[in-house]
C-alpha atoms as a PDB file:
ATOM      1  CA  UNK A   1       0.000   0.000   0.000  1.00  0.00           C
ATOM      2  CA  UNK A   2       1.078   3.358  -1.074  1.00  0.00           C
ATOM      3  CA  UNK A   3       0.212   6.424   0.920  1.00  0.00           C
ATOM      4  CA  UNK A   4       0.224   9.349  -1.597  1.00  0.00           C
ATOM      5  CA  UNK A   5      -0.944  13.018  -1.295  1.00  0.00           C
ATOM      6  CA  UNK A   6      -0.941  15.538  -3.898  1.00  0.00           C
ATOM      7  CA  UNK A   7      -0.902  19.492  -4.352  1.00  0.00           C
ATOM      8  CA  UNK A   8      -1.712  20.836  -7.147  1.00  0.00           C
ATOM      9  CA  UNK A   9      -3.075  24.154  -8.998  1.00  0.00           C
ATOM     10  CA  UNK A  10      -6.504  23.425  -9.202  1.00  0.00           C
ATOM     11  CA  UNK A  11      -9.706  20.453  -8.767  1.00  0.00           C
ATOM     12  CA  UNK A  12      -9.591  19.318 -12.416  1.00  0.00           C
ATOM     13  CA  UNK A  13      -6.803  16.663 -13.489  1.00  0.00           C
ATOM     14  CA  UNK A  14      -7.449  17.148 -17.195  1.00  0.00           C
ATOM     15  CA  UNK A  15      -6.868  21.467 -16.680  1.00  0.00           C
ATOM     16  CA  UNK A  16      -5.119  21.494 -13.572  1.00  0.00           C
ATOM     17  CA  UNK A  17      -1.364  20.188 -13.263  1.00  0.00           C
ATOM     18  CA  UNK A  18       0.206  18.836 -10.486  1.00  0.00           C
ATOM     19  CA  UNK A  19       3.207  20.850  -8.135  1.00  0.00           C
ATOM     20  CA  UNK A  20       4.223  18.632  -6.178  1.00  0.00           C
ATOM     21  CA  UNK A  21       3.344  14.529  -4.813  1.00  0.00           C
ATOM     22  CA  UNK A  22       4.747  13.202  -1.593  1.00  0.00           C
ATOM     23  CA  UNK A  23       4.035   9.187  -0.554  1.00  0.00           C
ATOM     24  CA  UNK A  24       4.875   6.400   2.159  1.00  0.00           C
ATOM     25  CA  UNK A  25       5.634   3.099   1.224  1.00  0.00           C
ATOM     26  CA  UNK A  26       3.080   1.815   4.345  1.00  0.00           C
ATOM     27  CA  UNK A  27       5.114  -1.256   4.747  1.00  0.00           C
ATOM     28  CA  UNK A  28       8.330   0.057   5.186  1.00  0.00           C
ATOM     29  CA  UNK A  29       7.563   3.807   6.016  1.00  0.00           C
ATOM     30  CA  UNK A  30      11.023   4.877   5.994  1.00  0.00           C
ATOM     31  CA  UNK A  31      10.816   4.685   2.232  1.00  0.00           C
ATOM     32  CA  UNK A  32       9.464   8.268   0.788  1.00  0.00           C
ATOM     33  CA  UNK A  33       9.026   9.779  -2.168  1.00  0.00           C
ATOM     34  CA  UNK A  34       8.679  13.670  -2.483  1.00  0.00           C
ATOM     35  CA  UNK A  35       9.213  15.793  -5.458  1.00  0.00           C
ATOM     36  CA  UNK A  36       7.845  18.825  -6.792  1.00  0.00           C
ATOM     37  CA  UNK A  37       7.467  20.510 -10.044  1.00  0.00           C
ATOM     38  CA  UNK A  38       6.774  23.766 -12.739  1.00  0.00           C
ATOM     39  CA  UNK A  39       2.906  23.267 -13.786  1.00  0.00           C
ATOM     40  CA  UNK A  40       2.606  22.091 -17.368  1.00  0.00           C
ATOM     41  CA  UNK A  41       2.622  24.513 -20.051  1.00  0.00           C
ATOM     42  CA  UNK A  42      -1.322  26.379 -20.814  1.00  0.00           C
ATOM     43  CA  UNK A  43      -2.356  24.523 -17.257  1.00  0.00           C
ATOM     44  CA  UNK A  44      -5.192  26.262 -15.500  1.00  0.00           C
ATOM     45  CA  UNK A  45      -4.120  27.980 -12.064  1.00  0.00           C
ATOM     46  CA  UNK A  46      -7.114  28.374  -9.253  1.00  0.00           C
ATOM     47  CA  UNK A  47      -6.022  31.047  -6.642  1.00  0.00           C
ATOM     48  CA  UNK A  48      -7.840  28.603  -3.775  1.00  0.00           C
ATOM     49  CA  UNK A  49      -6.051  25.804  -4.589  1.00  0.00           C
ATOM     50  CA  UNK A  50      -2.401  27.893  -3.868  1.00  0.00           C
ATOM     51  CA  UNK A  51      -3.837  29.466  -1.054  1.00  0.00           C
ATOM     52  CA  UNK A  52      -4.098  26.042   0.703  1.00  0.00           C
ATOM     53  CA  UNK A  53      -0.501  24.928  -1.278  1.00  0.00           C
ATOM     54  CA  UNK A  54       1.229  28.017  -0.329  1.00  0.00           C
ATOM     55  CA  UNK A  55       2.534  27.939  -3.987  1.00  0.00           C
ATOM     56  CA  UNK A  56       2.805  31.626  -4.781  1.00  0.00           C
ATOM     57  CA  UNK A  57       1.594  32.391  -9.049  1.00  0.00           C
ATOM     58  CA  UNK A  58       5.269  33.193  -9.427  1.00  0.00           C
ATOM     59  CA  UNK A  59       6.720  29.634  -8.447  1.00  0.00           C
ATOM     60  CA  UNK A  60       3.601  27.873 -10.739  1.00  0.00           C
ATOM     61  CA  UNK A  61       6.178  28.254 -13.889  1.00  0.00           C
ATOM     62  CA  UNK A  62       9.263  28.242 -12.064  1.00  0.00           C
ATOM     63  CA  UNK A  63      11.532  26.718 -14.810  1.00  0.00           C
ATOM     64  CA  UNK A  64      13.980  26.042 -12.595  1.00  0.00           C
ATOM     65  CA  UNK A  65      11.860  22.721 -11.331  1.00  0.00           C
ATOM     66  CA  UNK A  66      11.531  19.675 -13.065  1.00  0.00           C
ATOM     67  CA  UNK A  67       8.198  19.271 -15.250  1.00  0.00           C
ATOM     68  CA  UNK A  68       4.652  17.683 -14.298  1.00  0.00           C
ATOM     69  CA  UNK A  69       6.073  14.822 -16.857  1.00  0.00           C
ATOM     70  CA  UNK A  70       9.417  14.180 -15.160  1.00  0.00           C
ATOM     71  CA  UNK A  71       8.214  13.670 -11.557  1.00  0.00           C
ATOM     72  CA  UNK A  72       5.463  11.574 -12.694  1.00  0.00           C
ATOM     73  CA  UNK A  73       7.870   9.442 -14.623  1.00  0.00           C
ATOM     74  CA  UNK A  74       9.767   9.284 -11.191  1.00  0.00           C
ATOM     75  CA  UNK A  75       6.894   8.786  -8.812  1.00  0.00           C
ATOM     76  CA  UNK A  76       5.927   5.630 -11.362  1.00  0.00           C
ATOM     77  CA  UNK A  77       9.399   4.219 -11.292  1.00  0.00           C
ATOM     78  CA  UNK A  78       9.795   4.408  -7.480  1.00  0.00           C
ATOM     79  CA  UNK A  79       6.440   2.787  -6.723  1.00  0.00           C
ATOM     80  CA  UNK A  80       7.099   0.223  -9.431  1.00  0.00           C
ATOM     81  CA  UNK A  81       9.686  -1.001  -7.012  1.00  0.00           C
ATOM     82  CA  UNK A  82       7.241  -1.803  -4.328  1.00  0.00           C
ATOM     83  CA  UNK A  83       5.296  -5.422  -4.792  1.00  0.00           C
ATOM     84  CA  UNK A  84       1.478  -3.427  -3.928  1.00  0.00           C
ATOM     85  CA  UNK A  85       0.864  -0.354  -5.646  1.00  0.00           C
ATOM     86  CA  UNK A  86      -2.547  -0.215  -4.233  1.00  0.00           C
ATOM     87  CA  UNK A  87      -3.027   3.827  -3.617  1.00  0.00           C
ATOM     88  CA  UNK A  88      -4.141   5.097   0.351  1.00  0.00           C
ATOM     89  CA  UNK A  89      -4.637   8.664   1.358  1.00  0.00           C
ATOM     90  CA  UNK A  90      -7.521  10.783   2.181  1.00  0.00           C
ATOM     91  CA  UNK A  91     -10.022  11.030  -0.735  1.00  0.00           C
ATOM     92  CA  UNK A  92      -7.374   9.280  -3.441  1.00  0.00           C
ATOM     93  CA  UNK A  93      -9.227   9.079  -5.892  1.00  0.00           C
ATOM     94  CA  UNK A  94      -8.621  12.762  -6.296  1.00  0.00           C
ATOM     95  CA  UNK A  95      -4.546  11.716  -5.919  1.00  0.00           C
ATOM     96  CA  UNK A  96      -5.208   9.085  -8.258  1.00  0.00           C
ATOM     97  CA  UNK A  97      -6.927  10.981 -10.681  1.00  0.00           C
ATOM     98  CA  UNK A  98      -3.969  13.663 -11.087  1.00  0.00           C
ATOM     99  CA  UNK A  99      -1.348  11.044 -11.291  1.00  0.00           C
ATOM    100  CA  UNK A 100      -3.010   9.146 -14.090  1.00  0.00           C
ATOM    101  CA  UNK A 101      -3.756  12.464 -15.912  1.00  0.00           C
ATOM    102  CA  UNK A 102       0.111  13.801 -15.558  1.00  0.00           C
ATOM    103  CA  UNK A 103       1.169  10.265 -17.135  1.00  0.00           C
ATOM    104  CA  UNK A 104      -1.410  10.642 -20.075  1.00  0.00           C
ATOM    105  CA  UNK A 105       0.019  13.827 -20.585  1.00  0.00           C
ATOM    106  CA  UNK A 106       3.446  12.398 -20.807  1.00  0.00           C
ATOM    107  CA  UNK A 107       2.739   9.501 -22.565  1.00  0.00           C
ATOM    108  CA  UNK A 108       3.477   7.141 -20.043  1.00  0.00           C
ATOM    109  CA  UNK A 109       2.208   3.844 -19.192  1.00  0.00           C
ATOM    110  CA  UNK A 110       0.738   3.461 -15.375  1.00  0.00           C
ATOM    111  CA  UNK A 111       0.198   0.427 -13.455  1.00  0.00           C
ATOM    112  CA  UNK A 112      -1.362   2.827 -10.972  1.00  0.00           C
ATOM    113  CA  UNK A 113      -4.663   0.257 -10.138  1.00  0.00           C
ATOM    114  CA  UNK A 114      -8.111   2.457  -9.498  1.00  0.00           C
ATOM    115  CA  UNK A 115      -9.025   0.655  -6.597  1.00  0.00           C
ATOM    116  CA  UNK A 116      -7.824   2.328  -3.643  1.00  0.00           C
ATOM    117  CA  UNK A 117      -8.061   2.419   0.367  1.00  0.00           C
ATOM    118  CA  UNK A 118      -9.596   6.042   1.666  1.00  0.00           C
ATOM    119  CA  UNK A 119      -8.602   7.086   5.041  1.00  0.00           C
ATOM    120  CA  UNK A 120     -12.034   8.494   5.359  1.00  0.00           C
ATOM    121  CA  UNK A 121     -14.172   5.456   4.471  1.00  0.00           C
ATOM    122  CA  UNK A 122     -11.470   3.546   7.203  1.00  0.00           C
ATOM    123  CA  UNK A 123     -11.758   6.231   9.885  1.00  0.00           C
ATOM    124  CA  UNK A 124     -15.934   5.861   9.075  1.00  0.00           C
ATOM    125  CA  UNK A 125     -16.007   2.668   9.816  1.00  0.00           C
ATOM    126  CA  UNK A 126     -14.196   2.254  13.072  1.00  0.00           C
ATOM    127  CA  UNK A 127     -16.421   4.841  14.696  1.00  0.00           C
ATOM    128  CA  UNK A 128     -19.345   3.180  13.512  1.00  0.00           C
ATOM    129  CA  UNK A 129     -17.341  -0.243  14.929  1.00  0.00           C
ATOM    130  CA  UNK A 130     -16.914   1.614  18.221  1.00  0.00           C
ATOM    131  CA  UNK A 131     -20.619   2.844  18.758  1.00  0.00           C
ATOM    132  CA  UNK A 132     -18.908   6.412  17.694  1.00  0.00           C
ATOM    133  CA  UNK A 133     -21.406   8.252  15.177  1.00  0.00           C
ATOM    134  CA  UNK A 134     -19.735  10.074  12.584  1.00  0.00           C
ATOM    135  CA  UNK A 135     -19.802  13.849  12.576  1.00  0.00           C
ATOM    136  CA  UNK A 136     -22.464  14.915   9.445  1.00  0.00           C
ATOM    137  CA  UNK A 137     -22.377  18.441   7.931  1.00  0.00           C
ATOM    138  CA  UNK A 138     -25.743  19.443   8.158  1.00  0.00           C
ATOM    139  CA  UNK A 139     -26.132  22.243   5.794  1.00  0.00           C
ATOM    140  CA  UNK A 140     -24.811  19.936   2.700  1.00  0.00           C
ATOM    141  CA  UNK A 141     -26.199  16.786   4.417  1.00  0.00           C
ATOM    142  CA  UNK A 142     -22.616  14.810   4.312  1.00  0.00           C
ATOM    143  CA  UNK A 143     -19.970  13.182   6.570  1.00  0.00           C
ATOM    144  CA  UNK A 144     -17.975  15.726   8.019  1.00  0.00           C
ATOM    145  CA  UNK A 145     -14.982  13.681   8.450  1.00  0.00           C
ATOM    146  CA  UNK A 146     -12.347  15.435   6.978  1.00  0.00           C
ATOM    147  CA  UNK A 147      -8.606  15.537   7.131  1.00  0.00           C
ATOM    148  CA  UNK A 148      -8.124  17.772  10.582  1.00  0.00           C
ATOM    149  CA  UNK A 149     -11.506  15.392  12.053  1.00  0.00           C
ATOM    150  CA  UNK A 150      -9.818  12.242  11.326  1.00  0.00           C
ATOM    151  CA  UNK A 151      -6.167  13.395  12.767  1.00  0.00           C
ATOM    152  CA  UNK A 152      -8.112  14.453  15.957  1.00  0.00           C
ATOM    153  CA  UNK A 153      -9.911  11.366  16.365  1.00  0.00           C
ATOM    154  CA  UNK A 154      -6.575   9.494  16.060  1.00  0.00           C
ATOM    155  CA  UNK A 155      -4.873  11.506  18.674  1.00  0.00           C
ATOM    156  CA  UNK A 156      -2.791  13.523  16.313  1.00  0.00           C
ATOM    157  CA  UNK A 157      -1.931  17.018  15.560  1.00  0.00           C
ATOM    158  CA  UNK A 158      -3.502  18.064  11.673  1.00  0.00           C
ATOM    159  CA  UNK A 159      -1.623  19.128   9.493  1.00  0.00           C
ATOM    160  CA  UNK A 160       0.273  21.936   9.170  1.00  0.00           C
ATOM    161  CA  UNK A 161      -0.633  24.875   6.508  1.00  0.00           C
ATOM    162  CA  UNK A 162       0.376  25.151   3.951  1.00  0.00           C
ATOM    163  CA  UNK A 163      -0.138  21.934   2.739  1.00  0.00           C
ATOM    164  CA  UNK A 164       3.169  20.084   1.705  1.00  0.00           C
ATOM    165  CA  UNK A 165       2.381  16.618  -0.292  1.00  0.00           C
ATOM    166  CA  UNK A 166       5.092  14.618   1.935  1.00  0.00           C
ATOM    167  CA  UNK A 167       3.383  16.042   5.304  1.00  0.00           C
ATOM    168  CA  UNK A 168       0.159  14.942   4.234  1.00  0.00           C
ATOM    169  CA  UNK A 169       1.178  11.520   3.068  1.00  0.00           C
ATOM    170  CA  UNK A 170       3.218  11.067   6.382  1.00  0.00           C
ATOM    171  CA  UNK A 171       0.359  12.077   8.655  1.00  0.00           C
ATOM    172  CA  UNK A 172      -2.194   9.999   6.968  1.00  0.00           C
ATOM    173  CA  UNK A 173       0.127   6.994   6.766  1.00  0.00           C
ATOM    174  CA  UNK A 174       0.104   7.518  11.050  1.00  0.00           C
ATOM    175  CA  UNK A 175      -3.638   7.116  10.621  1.00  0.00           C
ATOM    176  CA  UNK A 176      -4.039   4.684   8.653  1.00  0.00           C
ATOM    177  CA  UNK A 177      -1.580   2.191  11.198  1.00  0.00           C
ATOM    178  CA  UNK A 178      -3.492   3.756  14.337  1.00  0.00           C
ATOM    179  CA  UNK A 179      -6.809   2.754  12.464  1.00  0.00           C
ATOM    180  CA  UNK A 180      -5.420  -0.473  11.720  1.00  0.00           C
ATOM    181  CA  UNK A 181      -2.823  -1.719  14.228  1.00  0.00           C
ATOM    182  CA  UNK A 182      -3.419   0.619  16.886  1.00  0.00           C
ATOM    183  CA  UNK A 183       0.364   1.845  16.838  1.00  0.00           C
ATOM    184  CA  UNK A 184       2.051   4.689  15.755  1.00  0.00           C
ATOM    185  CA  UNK A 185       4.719   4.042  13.002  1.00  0.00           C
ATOM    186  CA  UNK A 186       6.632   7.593  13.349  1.00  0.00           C
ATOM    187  CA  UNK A 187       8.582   8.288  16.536  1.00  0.00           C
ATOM    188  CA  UNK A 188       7.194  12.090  16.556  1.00  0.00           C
ATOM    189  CA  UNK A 189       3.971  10.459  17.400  1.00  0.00           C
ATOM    190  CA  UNK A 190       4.209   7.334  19.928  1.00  0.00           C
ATOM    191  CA  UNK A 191       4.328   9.352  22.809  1.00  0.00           C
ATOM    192  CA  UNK A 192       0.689  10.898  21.661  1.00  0.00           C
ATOM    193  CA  UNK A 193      -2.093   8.625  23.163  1.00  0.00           C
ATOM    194  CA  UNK A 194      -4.228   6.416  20.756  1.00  0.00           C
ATOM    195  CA  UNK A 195      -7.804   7.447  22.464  1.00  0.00           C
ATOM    196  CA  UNK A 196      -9.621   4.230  22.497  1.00  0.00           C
ATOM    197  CA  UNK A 197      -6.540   2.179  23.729  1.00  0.00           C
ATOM    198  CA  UNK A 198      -6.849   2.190  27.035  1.00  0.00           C
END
């Protein structure tokens, strides 16, 4: 299982481009990948999306990074060395979805498999497991489990902003083995109490 998180410049992987993807091998968490890049050439830029990113308009083009095509070529070659490419995060289809665009884009060929493992549908589940029920958003009429929700029902800090692919990746890869194993898997964290161990 690959933990992956993406940043990019917009919602839309055929118009937006990625800037940057960050993942955790799960099995052997010490293994990372993290590399960021210029936004493809004529790729549409949403001033949201940066404000959560921190990418400022001026580092979008920055020539000076490697290209959308590059680090997907990259990202593919370092989780081709892993024997389950099955993607994790929060919401990956939306990872997923960027990842397979960029390689389309470049021509590439993806064993990137669309089934995947969502942190949210995981973190769902073992409240409803533990008599817990699930915070809804009322006023859209939808789980209201998001990212920071999730981190605090794990016992962890959220994460930081801006958003930086690797920190997501790493602090969803902590939930995901809480969730699961009921043990952290970074030393920052095992002195932070899983709340239903007891």
């Amino acid at each position: 299982m690959l933990v992956v998180d993406v940043e990019s410049t917009g919602t839309n992987p055929q118009k937006h481009s990625l800037l940057s993807i960050g993942a955790v091998d799960f099995n052997i968490p010490s293994r990372e990948f993290y590399m960021e890049c210029q936004a493809f050439e004529g790729a549409h830029i949403d001033d949201g999306a940066l404000q959560i990113n921190g990418v400022s308009k001026d580092d979008v083009f920055n020539t000076s990074k490697k290209t959308e095509a590059e680090i997907v070529a990259e990202f593919l070659k370092w989780a081709s060395e892993t024997p389950d490419h099955t993607i994790a995060g929060q919401n990956p289809s939306f990872d997923t979805s960027f990842i397979l665009a960029a390689a389309e884009r470049a021509g590439l060929n993806t064993s990137i498999p669309k089934r995947t493992i969502d942190l949210h549908s995981v973190c769902y589940f073992h409240m409803i497991k533990n008599g817990i029920i699930p915070p809804l958003d009322t006023k859209h009429k939808r789980s209201d489990l998001d990212s920071d929700a999730i981190m605090k029902y794990v016992g962890i800090p959220p994460e930081v902003h801006p958003h930086i692919a690797i920190n997501g990746a790493r602090i969803e890869a902590e939930a995901f083995s809480r969730l699961f194993y009921e043990k952290s898997i970074y030393p920052e964290y095992k002195d932070l109490p899983i709340p239903w161990v007891i």
